[in-house]
Protein backbone atom coordinates (compact mmCIF):
# COMPACT_ATOMS: atom_id res chain seq x y z
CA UNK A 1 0.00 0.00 0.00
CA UNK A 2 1.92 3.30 -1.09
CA UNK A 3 1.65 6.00 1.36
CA UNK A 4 -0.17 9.19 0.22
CA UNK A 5 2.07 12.42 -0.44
CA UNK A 6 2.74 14.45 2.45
CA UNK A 7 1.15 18.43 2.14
CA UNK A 8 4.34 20.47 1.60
CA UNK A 9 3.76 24.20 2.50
CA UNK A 10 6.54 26.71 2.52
CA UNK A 11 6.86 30.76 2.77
CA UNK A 12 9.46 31.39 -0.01
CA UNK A 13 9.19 35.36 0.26
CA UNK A 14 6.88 38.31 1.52
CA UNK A 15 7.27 41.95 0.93
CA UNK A 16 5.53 45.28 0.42
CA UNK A 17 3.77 45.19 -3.07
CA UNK A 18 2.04 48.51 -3.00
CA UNK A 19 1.60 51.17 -0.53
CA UNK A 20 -0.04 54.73 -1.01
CA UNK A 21 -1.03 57.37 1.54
CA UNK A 22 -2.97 60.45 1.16
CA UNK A 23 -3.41 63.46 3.78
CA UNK A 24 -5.97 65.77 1.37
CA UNK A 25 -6.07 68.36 4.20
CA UNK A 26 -2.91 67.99 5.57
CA UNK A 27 -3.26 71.20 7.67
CA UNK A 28 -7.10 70.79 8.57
CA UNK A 29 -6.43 67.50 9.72
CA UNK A 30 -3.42 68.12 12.38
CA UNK A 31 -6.39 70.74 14.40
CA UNK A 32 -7.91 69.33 17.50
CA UNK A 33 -11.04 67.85 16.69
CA UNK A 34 -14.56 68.01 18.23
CA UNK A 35 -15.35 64.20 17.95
CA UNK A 36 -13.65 61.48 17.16
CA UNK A 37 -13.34 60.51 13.16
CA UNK A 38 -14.92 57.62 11.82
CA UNK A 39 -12.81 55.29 9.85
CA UNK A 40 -13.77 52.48 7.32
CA UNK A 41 -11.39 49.62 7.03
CA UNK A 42 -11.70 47.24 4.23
CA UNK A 43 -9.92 43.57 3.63
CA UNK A 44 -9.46 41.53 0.37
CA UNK A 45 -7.17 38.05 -0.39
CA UNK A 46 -6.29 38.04 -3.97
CA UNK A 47 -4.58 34.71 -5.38
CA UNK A 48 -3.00 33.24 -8.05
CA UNK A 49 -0.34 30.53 -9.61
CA UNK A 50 2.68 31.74 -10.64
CA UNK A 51 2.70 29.27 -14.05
CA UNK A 52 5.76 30.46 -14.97
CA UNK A 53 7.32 29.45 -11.56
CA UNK A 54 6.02 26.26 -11.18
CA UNK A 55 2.43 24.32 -10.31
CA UNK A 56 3.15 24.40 -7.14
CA UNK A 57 3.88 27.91 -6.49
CA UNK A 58 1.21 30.92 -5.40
CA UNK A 59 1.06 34.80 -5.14
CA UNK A 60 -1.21 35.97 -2.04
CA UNK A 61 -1.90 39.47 -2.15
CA UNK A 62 -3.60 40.63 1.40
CA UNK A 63 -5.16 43.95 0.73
CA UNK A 64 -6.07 46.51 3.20
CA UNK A 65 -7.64 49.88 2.70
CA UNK A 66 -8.20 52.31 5.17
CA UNK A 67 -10.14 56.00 5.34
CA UNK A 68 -10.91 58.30 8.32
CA UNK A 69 -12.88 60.99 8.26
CA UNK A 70 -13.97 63.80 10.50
CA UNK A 71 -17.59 65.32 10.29
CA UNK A 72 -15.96 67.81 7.15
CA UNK A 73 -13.09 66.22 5.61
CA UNK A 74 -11.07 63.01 5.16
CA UNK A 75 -8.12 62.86 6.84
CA UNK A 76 -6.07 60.08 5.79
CA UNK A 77 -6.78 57.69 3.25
CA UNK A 78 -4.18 54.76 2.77
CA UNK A 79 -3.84 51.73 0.16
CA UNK A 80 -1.68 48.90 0.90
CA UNK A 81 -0.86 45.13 -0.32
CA UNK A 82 1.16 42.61 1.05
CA UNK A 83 2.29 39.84 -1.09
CA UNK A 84 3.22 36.35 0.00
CA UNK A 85 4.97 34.05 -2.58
CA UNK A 86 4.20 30.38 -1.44
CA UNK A 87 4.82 26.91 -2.32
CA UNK A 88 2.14 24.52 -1.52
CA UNK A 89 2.08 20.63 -2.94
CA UNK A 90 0.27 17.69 -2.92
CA UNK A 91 -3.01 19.30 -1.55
CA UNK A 92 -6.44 18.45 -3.06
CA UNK A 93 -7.94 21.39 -4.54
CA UNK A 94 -10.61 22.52 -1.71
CA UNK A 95 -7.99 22.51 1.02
CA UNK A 96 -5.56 24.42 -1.72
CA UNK A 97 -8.20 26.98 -1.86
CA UNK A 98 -8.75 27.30 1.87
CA UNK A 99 -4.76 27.45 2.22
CA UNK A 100 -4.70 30.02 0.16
CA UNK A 101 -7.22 31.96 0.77
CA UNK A 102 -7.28 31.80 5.40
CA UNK A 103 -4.17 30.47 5.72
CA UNK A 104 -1.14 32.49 3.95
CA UNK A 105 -3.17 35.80 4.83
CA UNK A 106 -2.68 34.75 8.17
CA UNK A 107 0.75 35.07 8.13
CA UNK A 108 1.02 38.19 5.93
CA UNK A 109 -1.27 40.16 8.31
CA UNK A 110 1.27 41.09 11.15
CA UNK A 111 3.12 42.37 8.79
CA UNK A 112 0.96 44.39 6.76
CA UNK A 113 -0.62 45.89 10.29
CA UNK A 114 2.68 46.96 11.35
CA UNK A 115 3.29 48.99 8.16
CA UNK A 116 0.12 50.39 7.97
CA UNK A 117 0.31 52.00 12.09
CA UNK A 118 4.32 52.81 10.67
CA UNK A 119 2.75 54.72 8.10
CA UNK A 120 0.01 56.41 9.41
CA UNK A 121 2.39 57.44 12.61
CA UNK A 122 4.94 59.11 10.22
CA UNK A 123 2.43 60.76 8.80
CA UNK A 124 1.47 62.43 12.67
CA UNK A 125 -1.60 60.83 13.10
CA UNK A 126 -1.74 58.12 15.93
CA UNK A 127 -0.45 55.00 14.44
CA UNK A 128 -3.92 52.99 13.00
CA UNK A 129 -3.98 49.58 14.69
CA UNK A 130 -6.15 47.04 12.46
CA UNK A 131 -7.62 44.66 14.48
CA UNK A 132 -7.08 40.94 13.55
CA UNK A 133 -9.29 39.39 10.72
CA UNK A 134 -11.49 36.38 10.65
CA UNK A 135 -9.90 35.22 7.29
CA UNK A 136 -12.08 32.23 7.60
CA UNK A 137 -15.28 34.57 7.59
CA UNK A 138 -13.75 37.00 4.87
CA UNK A 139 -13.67 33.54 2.73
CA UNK A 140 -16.85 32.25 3.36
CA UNK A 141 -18.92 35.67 2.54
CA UNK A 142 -16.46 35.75 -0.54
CA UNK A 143 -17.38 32.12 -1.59
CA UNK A 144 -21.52 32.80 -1.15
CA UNK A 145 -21.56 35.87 -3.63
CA UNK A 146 -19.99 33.51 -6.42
């Protein structure tokens, strides 16, 4: 009886795809404010094979988009993707998809968070702390509107 293939899953590289950050009203935005802002956070997993690479290897792009605004004006707005480059074998194709897709992000999103509170500190704002994501969840609602 030959034994089935083991699941082979490595991190081969991460880095910082994209990143943009705009301050419209860089001067309005440093006064004191009368409430505090309201900010809208949005999360995406983009995937794909790299076929030149190899079948084995992905791209996982975690995306992250953030805006805060006060009663008037936006104060910040920032844009930013983290890419994972990841080799995963011998997995059937559902659990390849759920790899991809709750897994890698998982790792990429420390990493991504850190830049974006970085980012938004240099800019003189208090650094923007994303709270975790339920990858699982982001899949699932992802999955029912195919």
């Amino acid at each position: 009886m030959a034994e089935e293939p083991k699941l082979n899953f490595q991190i081969n590289a991460q880095f910082l795809k994209d990143l943009s950050f705009t301050n419209p009203e860089s001067v309005k935005s440093l006064k004191k404010l009368d409430k505090a802002p309201s900010l809208k956070l949005n999360a995406d997993v983009k995937t794909s094979q790299l076929k030149s690479e190899g079948k084995d290897i992905f791209e996982v792009d975690l995306i992250i988009k953030g805006e805060t605004n006060n009663e008037k004006n936006t104060l910040f707005k920032v844009d930013s993707v983290y890419t994972g480059i990841f080799t995963i074998s011998n997995a059937e194709n559902k659990i390849l998809e759920k790899i991809l897709n709750v897994e890698c992000p998982k790792f990429l999103f420390p990493f991504i968070r850190a830049v974006i509170a970085s980012t938004t500190r240099e800019a003189g704002f208090p650094p923007l702390s994303v709270a975790p994501i339920d990858f699982n969840a982001l899949h699932e609602s992802k999955n029912k509107k195919k």
